[in-house]
PDB file of N, CA and C in Angstrom:
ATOM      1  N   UNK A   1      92.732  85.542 133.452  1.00  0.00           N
ATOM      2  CA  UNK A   1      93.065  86.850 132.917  1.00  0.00           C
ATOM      3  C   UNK A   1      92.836  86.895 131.404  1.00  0.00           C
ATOM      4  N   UNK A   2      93.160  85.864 130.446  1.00  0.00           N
ATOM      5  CA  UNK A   2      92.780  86.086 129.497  1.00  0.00           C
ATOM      6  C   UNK A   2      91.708  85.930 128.996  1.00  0.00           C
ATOM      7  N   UNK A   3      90.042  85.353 129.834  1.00  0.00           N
ATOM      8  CA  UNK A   3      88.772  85.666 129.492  1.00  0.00           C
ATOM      9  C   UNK A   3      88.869  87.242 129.612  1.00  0.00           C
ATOM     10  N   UNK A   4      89.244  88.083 130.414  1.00  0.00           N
ATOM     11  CA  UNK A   4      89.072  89.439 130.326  1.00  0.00           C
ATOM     12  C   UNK A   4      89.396  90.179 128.335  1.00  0.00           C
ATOM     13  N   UNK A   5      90.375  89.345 128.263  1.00  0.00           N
ATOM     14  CA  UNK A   5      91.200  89.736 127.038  1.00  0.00           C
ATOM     15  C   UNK A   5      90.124  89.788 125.813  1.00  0.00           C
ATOM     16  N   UNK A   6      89.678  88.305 125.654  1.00  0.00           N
ATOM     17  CA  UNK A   6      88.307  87.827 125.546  1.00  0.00           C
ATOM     18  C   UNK A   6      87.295  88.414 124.783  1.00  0.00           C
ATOM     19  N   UNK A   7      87.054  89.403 126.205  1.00  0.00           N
ATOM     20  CA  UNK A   7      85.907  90.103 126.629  1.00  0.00           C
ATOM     21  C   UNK A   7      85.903  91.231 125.746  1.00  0.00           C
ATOM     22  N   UNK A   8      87.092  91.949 126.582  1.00  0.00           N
ATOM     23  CA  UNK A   8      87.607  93.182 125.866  1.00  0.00           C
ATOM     24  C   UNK A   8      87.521  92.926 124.086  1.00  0.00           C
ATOM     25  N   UNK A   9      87.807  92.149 123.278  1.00  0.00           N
ATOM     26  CA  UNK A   9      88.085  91.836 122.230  1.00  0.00           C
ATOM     27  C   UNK A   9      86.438  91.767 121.456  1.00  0.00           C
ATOM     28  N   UNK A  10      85.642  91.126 122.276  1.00  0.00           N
ATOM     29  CA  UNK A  10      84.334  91.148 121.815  1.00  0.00           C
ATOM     30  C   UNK A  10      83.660  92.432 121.763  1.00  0.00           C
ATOM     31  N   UNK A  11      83.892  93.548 122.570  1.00  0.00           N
ATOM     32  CA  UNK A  11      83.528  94.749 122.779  1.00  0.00           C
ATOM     33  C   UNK A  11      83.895  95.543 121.701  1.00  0.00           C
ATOM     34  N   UNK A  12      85.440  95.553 121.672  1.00  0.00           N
ATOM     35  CA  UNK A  12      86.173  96.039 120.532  1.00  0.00           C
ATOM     36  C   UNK A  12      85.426  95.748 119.016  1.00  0.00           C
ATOM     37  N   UNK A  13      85.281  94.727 118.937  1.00  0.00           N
ATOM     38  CA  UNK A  13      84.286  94.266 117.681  1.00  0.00           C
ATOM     39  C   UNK A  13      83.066  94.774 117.893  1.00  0.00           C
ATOM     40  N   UNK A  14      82.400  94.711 118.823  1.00  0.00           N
ATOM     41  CA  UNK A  14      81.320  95.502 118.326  1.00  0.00           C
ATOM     42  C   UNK A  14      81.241  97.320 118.447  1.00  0.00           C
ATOM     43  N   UNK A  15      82.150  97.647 119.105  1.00  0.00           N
ATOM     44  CA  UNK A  15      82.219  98.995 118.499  1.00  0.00           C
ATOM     45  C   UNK A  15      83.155  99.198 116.871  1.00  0.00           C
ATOM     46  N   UNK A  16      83.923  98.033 116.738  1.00  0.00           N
ATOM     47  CA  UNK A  16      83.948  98.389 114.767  1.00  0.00           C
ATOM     48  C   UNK A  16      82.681  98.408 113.896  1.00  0.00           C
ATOM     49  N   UNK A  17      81.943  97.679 114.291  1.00  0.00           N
ATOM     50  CA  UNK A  17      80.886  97.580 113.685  1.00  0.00           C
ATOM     51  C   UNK A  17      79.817  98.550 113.888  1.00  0.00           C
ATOM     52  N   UNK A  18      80.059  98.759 115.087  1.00  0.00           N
ATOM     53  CA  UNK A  18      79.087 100.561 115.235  1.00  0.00           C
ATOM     54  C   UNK A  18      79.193 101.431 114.146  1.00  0.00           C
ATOM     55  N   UNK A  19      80.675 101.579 114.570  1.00  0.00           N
ATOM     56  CA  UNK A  19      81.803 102.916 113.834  1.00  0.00           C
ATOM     57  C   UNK A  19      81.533 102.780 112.485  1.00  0.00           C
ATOM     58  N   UNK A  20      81.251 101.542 111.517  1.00  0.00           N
ATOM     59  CA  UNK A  20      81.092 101.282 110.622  1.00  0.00           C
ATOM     60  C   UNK A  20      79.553 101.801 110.048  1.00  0.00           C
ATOM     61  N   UNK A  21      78.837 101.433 110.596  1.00  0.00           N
ATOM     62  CA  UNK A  21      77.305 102.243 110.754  1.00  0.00           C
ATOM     63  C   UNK A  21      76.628 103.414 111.068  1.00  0.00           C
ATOM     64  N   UNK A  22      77.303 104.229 111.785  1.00  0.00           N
ATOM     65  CA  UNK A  22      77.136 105.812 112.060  1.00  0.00           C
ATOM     66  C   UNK A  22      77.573 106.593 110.887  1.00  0.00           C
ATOM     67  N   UNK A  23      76.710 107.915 111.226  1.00  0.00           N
ATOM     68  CA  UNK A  23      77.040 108.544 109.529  1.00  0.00           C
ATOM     69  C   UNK A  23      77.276 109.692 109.647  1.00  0.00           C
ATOM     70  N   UNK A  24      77.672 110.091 111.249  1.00  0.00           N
ATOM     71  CA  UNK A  24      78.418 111.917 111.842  1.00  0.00           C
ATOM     72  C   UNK A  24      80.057 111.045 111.929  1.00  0.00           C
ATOM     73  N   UNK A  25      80.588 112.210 111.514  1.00  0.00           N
ATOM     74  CA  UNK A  25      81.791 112.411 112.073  1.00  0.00           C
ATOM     75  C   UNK A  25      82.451 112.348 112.596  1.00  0.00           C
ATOM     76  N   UNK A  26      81.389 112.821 113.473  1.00  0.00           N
ATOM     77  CA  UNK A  26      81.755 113.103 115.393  1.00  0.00           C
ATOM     78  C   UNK A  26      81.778 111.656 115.876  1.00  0.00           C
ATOM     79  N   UNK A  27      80.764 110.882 115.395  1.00  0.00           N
ATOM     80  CA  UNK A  27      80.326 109.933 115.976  1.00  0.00           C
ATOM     81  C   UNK A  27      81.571 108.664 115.411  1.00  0.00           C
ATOM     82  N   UNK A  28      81.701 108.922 114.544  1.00  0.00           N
ATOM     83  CA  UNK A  28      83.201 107.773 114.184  1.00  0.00           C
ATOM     84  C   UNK A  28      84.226 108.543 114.766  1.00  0.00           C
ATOM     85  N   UNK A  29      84.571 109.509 115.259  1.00  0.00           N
ATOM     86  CA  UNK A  29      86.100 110.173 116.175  1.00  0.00           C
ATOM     87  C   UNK A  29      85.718 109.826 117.561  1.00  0.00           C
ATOM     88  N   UNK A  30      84.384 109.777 117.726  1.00  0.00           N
ATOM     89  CA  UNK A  30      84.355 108.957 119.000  1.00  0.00           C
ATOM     90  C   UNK A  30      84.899 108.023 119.124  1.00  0.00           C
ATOM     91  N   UNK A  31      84.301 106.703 117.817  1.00  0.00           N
ATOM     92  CA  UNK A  31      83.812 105.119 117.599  1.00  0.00           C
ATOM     93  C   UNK A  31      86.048 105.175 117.828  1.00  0.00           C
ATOM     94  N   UNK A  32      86.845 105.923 116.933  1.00  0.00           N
ATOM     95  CA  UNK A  32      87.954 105.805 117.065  1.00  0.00           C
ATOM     96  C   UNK A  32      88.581 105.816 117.877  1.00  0.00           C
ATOM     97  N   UNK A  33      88.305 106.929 119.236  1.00  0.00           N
ATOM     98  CA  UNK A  33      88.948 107.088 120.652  1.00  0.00           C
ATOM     99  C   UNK A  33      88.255 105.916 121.031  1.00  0.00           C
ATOM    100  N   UNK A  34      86.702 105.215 120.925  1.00  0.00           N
ATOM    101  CA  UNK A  34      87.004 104.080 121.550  1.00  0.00           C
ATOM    102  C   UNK A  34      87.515 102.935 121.464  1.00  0.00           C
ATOM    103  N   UNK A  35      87.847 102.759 120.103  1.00  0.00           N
ATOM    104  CA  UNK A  35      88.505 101.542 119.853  1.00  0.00           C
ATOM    105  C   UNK A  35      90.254 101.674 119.893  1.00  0.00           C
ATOM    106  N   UNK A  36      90.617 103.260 120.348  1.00  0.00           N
ATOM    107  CA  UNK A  36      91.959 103.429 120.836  1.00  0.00           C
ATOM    108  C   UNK A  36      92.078 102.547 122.402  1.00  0.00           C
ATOM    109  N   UNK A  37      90.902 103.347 123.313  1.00  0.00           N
ATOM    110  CA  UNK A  37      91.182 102.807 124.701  1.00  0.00           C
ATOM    111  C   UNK A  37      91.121 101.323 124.720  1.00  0.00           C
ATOM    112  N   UNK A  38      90.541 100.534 124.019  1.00  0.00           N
ATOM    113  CA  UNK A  38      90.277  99.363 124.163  1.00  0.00           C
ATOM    114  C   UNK A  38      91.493  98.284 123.547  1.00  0.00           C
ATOM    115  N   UNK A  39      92.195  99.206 122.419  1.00  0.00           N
ATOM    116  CA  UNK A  39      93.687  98.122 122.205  1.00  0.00           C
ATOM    117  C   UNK A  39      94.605  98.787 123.770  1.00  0.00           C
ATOM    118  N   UNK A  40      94.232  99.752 124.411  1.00  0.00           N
ATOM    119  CA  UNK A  40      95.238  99.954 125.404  1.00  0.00           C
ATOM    120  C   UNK A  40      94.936  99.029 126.587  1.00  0.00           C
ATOM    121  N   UNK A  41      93.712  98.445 126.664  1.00  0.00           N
ATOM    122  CA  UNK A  41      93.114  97.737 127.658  1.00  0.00           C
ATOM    123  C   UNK A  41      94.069  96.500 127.491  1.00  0.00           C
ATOM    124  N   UNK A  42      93.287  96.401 126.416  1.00  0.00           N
ATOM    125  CA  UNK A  42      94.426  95.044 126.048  1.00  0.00           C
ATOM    126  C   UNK A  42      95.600  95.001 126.256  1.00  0.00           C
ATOM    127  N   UNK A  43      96.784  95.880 125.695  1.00  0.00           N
ATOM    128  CA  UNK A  43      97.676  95.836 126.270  1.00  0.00           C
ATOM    129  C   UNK A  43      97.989  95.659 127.697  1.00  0.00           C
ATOM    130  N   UNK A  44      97.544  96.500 128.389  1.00  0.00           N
ATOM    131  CA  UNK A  44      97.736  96.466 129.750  1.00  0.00           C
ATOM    132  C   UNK A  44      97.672  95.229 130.225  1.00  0.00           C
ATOM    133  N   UNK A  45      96.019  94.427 130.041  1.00  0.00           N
ATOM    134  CA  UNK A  45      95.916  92.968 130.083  1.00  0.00           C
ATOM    135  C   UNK A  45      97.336  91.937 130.077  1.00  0.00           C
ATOM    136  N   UNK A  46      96.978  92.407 128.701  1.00  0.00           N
ATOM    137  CA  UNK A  46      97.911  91.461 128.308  1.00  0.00           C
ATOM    138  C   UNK A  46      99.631  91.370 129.060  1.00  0.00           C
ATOM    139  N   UNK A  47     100.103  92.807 129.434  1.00  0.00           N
ATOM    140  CA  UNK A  47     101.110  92.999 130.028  1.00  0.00           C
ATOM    141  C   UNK A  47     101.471  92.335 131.612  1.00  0.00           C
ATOM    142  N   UNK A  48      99.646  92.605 131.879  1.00  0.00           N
ATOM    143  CA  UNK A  48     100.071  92.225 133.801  1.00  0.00           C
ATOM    144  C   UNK A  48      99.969  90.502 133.854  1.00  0.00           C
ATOM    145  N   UNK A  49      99.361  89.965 132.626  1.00  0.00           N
ATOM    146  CA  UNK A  49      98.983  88.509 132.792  1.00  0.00           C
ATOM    147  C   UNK A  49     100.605  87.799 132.461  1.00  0.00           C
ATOM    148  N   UNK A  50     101.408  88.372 131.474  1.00  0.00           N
ATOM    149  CA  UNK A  50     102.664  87.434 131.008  1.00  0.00           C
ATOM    150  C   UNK A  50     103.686  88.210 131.655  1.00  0.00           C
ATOM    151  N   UNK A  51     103.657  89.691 132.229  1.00  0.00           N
ATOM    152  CA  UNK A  51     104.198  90.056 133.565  1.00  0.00           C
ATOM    153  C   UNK A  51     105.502  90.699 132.143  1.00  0.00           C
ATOM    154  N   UNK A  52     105.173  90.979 131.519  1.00  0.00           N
ATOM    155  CA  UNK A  52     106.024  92.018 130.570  1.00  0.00           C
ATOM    156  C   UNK A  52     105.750  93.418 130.487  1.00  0.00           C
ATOM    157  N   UNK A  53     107.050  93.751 131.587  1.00  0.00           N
ATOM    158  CA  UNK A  53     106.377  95.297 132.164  1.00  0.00           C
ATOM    159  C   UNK A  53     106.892  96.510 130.994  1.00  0.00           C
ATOM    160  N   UNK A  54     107.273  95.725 129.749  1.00  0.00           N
ATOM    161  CA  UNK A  54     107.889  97.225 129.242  1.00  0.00           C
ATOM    162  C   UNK A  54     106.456  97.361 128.019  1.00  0.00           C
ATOM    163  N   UNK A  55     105.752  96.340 128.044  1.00  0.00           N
ATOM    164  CA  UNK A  55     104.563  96.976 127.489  1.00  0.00           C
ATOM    165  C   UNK A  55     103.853  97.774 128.438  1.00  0.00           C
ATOM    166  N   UNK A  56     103.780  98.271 129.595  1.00  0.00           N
ATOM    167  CA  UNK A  56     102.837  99.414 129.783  1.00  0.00           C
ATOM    168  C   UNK A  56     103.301 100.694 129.112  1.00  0.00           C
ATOM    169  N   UNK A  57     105.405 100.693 128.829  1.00  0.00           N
ATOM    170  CA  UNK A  57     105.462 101.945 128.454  1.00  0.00           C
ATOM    171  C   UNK A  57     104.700 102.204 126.712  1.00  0.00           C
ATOM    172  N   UNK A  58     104.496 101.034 126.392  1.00  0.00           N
ATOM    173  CA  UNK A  58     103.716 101.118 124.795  1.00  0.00           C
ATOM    174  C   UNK A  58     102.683 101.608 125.487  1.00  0.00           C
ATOM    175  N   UNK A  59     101.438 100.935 125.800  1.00  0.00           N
ATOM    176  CA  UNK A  59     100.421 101.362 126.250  1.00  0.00           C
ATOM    177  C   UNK A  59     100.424 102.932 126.771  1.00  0.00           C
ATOM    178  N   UNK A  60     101.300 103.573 126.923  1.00  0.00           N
ATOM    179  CA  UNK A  60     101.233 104.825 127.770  1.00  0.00           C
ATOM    180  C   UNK A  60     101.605 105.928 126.319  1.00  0.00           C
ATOM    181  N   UNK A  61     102.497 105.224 125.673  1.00  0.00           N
ATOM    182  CA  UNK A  61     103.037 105.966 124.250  1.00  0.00           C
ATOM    183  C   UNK A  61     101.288 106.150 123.278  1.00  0.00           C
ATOM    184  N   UNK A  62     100.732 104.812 123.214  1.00  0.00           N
ATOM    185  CA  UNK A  62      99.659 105.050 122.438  1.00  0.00           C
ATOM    186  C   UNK A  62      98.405 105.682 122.685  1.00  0.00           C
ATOM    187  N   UNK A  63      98.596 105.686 124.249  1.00  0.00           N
ATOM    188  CA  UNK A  63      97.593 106.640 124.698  1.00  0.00           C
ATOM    189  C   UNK A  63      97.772 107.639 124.493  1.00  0.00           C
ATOM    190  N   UNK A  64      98.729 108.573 124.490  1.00  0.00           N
ATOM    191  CA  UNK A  64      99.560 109.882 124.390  1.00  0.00           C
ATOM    192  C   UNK A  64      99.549 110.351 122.473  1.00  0.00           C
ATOM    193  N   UNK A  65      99.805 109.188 121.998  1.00  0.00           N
ATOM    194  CA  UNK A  65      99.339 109.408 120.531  1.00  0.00           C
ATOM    195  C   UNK A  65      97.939 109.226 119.773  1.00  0.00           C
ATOM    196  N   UNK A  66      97.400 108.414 120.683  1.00  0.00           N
ATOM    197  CA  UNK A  66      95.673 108.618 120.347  1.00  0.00           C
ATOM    198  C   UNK A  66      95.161 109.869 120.666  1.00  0.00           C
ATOM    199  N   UNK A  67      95.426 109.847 122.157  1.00  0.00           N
ATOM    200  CA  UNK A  67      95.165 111.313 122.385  1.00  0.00           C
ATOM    201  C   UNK A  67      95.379 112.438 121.883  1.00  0.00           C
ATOM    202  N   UNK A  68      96.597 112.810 120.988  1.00  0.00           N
ATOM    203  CA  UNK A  68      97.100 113.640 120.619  1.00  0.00           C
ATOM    204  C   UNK A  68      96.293 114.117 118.877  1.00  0.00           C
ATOM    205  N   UNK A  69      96.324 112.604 118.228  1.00  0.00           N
ATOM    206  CA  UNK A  69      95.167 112.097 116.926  1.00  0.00           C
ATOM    207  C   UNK A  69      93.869 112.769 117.122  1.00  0.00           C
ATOM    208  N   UNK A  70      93.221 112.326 117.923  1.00  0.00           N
ATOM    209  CA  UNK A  70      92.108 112.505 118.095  1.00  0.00           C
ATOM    210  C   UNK A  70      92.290 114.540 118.099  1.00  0.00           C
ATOM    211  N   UNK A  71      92.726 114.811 119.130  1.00  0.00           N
ATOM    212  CA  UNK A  71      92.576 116.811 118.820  1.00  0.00           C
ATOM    213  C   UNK A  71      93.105 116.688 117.911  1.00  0.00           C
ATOM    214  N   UNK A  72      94.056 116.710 116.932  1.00  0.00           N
ATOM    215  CA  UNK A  72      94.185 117.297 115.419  1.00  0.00           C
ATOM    216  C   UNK A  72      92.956 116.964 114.688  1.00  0.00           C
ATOM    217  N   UNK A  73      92.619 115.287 114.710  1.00  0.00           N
ATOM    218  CA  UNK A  73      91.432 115.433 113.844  1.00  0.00           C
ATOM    219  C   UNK A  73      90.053 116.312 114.450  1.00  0.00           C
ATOM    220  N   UNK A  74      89.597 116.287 115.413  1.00  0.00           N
ATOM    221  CA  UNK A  74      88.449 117.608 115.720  1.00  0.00           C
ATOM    222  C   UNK A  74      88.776 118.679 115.733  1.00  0.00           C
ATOM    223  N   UNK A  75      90.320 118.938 115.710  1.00  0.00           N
ATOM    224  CA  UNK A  75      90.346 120.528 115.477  1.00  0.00           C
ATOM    225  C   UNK A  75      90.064 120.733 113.684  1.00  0.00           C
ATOM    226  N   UNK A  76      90.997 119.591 113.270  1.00  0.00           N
ATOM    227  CA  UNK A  76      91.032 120.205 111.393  1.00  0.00           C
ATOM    228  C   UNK A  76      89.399 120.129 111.135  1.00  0.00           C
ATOM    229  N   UNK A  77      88.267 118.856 111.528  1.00  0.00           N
ATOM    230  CA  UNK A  77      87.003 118.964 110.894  1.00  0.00           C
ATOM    231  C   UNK A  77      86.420 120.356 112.154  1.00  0.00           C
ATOM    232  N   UNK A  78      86.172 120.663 113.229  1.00  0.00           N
ATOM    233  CA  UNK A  78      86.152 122.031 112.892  1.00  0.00           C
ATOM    234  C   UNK A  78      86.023 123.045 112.734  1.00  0.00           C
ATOM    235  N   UNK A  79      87.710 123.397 111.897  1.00  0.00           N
ATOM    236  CA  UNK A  79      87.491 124.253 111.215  1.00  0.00           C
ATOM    237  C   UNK A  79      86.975 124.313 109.577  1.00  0.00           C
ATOM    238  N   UNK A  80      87.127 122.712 109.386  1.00  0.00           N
ATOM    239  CA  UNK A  80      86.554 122.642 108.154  1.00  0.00           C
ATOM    240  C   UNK A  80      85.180 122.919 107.851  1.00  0.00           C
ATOM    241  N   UNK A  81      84.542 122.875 109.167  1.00  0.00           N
ATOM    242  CA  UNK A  81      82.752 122.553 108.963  1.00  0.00           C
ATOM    243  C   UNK A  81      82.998 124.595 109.419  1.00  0.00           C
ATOM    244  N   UNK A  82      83.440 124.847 110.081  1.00  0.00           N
ATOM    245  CA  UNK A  82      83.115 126.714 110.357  1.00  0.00           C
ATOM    246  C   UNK A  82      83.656 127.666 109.106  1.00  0.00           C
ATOM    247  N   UNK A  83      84.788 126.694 107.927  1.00  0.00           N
ATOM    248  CA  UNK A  83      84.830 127.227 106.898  1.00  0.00           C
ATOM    249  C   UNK A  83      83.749 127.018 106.149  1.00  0.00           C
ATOM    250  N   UNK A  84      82.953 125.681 105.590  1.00  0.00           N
ATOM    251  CA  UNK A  84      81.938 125.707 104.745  1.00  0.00           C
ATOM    252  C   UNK A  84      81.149 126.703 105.514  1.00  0.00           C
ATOM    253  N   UNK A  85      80.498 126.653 106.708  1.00  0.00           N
ATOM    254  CA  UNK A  85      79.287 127.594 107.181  1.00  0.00           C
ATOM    255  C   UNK A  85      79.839 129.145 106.962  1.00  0.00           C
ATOM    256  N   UNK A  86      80.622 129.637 106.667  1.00  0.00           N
ATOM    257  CA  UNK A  86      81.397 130.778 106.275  1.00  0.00           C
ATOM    258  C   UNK A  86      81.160 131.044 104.687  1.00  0.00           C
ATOM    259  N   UNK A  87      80.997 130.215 103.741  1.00  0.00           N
ATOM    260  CA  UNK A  87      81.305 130.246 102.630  1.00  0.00           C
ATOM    261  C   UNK A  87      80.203 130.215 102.037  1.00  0.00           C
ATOM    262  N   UNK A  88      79.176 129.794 102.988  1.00  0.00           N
ATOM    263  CA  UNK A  88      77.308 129.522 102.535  1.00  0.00           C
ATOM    264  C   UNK A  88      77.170 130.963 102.499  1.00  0.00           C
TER     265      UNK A  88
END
């Protein structure tokens, strides 16, 4: 179980390093929701392998707050990008 962990962890790194290299917006609020799902992976992992069941309720909290992150930030950019095109 913990080669999965591993795994997951190597993935995770290379989408920082994506996220780090893209030059939309969009494309790092992606790179961010994915490197949200992937600490939740982990968790989970990590929860069913040492059998510590009150981390899924973390895992379920941070999903619910990534999720929640992620629409504020595409709603505020936007309206930020339909205010500049307004102002041209």
């Amino acid at each position: 179980m913990y080669y999965a962990i591993w795994i997951v962890l190597a993935f995770l790194f290379l989408i920082i390093v994506r996220n780090v290299k893209v030059s939309t917006i969009w494309d790092r609020l992606l790179g961010l929701n994915l490197i949200s799902t992937k600490i939740i992976i982990i968790i989970i992992l990590f929860a069913s392998s040492t059998g510590l069941d009150y981390l899924l309720d973390f895992a379920i909290i941070y999903a619910i707050t990534g999720f929640i992150g992620t629409i504020f930030i595409a709603s505020f950019m936007a309206d930020r990008i339909i205010a500049r095109k307004e102002g041209n």
